[in-house]
Protein backbone atom coordinates (compact mmCIF):
# COMPACT_ATOMS: atom_id res chain seq x y z
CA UNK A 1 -90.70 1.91 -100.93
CA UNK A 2 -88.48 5.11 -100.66
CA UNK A 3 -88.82 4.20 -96.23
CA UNK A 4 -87.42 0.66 -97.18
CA UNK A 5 -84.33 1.77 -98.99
CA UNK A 6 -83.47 4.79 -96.27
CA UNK A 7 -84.14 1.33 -93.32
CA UNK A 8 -82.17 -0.71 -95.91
CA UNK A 9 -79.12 1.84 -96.09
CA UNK A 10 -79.11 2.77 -92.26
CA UNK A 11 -78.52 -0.84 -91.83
CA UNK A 12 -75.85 -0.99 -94.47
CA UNK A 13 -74.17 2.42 -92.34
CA UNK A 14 -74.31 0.57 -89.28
CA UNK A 15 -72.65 -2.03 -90.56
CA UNK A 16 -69.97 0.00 -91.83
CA UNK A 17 -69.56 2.11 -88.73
CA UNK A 18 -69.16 0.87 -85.44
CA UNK A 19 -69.40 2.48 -82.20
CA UNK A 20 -66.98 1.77 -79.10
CA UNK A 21 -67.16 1.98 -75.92
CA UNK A 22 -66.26 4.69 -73.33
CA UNK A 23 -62.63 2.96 -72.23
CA UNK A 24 -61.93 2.73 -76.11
CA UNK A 25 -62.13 6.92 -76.12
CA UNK A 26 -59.85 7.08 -72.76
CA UNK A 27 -57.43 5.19 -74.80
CA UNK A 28 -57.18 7.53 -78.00
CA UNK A 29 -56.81 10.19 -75.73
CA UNK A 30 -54.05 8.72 -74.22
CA UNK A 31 -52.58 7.78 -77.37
CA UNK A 32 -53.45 11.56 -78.23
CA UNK A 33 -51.39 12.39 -75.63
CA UNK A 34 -48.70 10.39 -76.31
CA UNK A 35 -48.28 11.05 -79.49
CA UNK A 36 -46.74 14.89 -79.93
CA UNK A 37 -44.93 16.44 -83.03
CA UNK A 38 -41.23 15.85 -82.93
CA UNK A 39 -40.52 19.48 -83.47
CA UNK A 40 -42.64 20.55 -80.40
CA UNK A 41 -41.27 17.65 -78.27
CA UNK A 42 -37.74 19.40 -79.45
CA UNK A 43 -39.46 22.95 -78.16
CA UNK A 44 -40.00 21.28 -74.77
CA UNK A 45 -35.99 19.17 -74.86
CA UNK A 46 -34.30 22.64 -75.37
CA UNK A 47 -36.35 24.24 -72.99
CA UNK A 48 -35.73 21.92 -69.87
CA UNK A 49 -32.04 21.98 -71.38
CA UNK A 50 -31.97 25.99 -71.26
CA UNK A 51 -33.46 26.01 -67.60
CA UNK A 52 -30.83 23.80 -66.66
CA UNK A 53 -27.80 25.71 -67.72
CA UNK A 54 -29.08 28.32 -66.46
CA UNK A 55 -29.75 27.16 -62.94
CA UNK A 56 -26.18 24.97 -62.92
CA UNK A 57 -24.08 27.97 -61.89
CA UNK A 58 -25.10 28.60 -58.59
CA UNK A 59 -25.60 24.79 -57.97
CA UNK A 60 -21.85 24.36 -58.82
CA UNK A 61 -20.92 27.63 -56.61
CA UNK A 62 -22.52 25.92 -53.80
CA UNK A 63 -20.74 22.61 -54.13
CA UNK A 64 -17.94 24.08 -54.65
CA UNK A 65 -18.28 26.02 -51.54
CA UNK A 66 -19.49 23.16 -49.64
CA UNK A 67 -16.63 20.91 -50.96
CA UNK A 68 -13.89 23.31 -49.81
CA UNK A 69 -15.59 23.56 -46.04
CA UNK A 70 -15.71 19.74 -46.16
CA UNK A 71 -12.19 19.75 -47.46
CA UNK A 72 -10.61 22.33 -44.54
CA UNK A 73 -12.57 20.22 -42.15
CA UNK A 74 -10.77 16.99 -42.90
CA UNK A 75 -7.85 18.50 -42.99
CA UNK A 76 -8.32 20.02 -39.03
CA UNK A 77 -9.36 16.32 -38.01
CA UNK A 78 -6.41 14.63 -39.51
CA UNK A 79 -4.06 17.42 -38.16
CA UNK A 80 -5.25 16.89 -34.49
CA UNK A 81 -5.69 13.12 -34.55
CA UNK A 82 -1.57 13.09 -35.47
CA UNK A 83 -0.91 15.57 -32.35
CA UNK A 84 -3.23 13.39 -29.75
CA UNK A 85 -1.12 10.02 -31.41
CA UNK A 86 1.94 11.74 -30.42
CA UNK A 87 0.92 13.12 -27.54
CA UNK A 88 -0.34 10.11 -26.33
CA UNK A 89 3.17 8.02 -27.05
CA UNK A 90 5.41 10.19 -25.39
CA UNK A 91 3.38 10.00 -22.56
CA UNK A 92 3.19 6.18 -22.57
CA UNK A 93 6.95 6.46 -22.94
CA UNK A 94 7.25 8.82 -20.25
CA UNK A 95 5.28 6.60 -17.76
CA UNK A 96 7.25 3.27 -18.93
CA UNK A 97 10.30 5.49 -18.09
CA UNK A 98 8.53 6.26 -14.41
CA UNK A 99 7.68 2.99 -13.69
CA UNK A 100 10.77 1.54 -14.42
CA UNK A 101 12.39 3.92 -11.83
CA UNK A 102 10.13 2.80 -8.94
CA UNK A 103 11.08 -0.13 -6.61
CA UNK A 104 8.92 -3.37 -7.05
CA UNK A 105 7.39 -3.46 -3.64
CA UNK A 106 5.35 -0.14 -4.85
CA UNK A 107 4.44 -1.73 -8.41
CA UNK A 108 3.07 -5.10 -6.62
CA UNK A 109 -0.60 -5.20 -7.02
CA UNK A 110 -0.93 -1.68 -8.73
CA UNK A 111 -1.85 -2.12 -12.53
CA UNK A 112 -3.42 1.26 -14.10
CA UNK A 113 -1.59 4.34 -14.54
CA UNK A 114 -3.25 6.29 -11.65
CA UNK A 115 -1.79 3.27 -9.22
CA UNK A 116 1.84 4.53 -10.57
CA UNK A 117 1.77 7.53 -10.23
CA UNK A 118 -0.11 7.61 -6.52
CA UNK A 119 3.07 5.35 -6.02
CA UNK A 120 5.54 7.27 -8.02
CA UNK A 121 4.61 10.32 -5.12
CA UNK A 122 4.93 7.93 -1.93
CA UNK A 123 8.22 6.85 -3.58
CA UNK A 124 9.52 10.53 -4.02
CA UNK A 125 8.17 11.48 -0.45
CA UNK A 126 10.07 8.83 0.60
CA UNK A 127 13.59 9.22 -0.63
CA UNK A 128 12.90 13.41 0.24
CA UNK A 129 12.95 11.90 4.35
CA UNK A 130 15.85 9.62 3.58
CA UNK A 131 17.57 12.36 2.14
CA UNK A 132 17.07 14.75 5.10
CA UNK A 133 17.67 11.97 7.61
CA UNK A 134 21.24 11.16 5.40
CA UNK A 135 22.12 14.78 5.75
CA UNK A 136 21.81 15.12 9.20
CA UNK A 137 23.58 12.41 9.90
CA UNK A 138 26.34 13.41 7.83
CA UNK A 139 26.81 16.79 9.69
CA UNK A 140 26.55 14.89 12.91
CA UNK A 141 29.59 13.03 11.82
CA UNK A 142 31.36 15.80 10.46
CA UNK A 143 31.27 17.80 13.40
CA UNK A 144 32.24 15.11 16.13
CA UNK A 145 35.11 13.93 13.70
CA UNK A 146 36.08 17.97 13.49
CA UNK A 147 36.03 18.03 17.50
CA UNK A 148 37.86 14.47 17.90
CA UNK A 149 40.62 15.69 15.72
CA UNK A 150 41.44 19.10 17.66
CA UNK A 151 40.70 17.00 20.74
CA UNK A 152 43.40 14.15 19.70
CA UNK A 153 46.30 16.58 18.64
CA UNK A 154 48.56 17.49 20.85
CA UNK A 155 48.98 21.22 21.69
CA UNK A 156 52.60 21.21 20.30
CA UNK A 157 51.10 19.74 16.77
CA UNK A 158 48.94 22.71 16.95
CA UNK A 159 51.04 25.50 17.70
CA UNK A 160 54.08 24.34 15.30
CA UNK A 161 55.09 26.08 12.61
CA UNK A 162 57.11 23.57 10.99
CA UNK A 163 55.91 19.89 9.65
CA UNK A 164 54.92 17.74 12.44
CA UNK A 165 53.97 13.83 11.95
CA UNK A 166 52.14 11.54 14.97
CA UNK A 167 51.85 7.93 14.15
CA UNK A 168 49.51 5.70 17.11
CA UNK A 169 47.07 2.37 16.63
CA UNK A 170 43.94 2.97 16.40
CA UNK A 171 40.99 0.26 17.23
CA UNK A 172 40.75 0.25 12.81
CA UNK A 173 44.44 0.27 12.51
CA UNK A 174 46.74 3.26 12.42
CA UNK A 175 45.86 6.60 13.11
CA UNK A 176 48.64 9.22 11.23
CA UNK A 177 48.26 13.16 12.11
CA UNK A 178 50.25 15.33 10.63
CA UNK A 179 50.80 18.98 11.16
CA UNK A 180 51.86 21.53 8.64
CA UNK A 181 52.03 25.30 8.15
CA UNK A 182 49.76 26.84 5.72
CA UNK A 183 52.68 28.44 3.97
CA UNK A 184 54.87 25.06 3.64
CA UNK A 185 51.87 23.35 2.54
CA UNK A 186 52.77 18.84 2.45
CA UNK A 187 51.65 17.82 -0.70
CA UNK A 188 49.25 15.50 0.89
CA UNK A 189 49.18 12.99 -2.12
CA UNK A 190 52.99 11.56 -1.79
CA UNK A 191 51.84 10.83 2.05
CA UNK A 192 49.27 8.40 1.28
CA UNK A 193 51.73 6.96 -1.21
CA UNK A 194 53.77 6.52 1.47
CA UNK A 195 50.76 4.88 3.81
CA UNK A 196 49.45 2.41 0.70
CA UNK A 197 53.53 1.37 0.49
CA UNK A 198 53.34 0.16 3.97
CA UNK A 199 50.47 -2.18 2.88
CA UNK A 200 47.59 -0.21 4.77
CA UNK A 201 44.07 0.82 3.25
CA UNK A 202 42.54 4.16 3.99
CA UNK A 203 39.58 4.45 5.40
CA UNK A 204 38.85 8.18 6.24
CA UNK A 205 41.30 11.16 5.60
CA UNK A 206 40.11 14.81 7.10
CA UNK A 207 41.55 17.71 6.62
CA UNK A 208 41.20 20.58 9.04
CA UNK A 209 42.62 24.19 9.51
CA UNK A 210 43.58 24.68 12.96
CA UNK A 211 45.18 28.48 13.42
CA UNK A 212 47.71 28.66 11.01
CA UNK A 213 48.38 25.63 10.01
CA UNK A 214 46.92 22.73 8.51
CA UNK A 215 45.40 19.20 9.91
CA UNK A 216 45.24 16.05 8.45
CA UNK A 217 44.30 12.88 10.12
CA UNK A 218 44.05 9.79 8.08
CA UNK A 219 42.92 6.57 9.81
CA UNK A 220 43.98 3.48 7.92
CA UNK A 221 43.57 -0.04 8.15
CA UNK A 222 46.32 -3.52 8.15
CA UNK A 223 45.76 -5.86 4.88
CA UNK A 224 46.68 -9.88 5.00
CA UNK A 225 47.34 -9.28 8.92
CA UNK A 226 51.13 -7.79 8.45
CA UNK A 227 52.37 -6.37 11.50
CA UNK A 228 53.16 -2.34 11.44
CA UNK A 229 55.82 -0.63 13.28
CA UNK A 230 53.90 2.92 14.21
CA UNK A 231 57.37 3.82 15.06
CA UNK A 232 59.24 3.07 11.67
CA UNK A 233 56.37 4.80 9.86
CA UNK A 234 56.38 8.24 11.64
CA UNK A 235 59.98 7.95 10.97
CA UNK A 236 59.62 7.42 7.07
CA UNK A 237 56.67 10.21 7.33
CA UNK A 238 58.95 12.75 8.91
CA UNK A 239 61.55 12.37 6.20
CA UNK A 240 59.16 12.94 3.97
CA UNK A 241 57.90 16.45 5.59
CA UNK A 242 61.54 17.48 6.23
CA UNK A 243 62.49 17.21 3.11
CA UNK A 244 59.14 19.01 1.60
CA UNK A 245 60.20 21.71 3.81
CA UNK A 246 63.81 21.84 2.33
CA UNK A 247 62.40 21.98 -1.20
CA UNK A 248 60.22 24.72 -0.08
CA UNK A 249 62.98 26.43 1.48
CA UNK A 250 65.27 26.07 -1.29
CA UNK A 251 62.95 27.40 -4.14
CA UNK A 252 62.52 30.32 -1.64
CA UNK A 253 65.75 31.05 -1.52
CA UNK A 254 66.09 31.40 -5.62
């Protein structure tokens, strides 16, 4: 009897108590671990919170560090991209000034920069042997005109000492020489007004010092086909030097 009730009450416990399986246990644990006092969950907050102030010193040092580098950087970059912007206009201004100075048979065909200035140097080269070539010529010219006016002059023009004046045609037009001593110097000025009066044009005047006294030789030219008297105008030309001479003479004599 006694064996019946402790069968009879086992049954009753096991009805009461039930046993789950392992999964069920994993999952308390997990809710063990899940669920932790609010005061030590508050340990662990002001812990992490400590560690971190602590450590964000030298984390903000080195930003700080690395922000200025970054900073000083950008700065360097924007300085020299504004120098290479101007650098590069004023030398696009200084080619468009180049190229406009070159003739367009040495700009036909040529596009990039490098053609210009190959071009620009053929150009300079160029106008270096016209320049020598002008010069020479020039001094050729000088020097026969020099010879062909001591040549022309008549020995008496050249060994006065007083105003002399030669009027003769010329295969331009009129050919005037005068003569005058260095120290009764003919303002040359009032004899071309007297030349241009007559209705000629000048074309060369050169003046040359021949002992003591002083050369000029000015070959003009007829306008509108008027006919010219070389005669009356050496005559008007010597009045003119005689009385520059009087003048002279006169303020010498005060």
């Amino acid at each position: 009897m006694d064996y019946v009730n402790s069968m009879f009450r086992s049954d009753q416990m096991a009805d009461k108590f039930q046993f789950f399986p392992i999964p069920c246990r994993h999952t308390i644990q997990q809710d063990e671990l899940i669920l932790i006092p609010s005061e030590e969950a508050n340990d662990l907050s002001n812990w992490g919170d400590y560690s971190q102030r602590r450590r964000k010193p030298a984390r903000a040092f080195l930003v700080n560090d690395v922000d200025g580098k970054s900073i000083d950087n950008k700065k360097k970059k924007i300085i020299h991209r504004d120098i290479e912007r101007q650098r590069r206009q004023e030398m696009a201004t200084l080619y468009r000034a180049l190229r406009l100075q070159l003739p367009l048979e040495y700009l036909k065909g040529k596009r990039s920069i490098s053609d210009h200035m190959h071009e620009a140097v053929n150009y300079i080269k160029h106008l270096q042997k016209k320049i020598l070539k002008l010069s020479g010529r020039r001094d050729e010219l000088k020097s026969s005109s020099n010879s062909y006016a001591s040549r022309s002059v008549p020995e008496s023009l050249q060994d006065s000492s007083e105003h002399s004046v030669m009027v003769r045609p010329c295969l331009a037009g009129v050919e005037v020489v005068i003569s005058t001593c260095l120290r009764q110097g003919l303002n040359l000025s009032s004899v071309l007004e007297v030349i241009l009066a007559e209705g000629l044009s000048v074309v060369t005047c050169i003046s040359t010092k021949v002992n003591e006294s002083l050369m000029h030789t000015i070959v003009s030219e007829v306008n509108d086909g008027r006919n010219i008297e070389p005669s009356e105008l050496q005559q008007k030309l010597t009045m003119l030097a005689t009385s520059s001479s009087e003048l002279h003479l006169g303020m010498l004599a005060k």
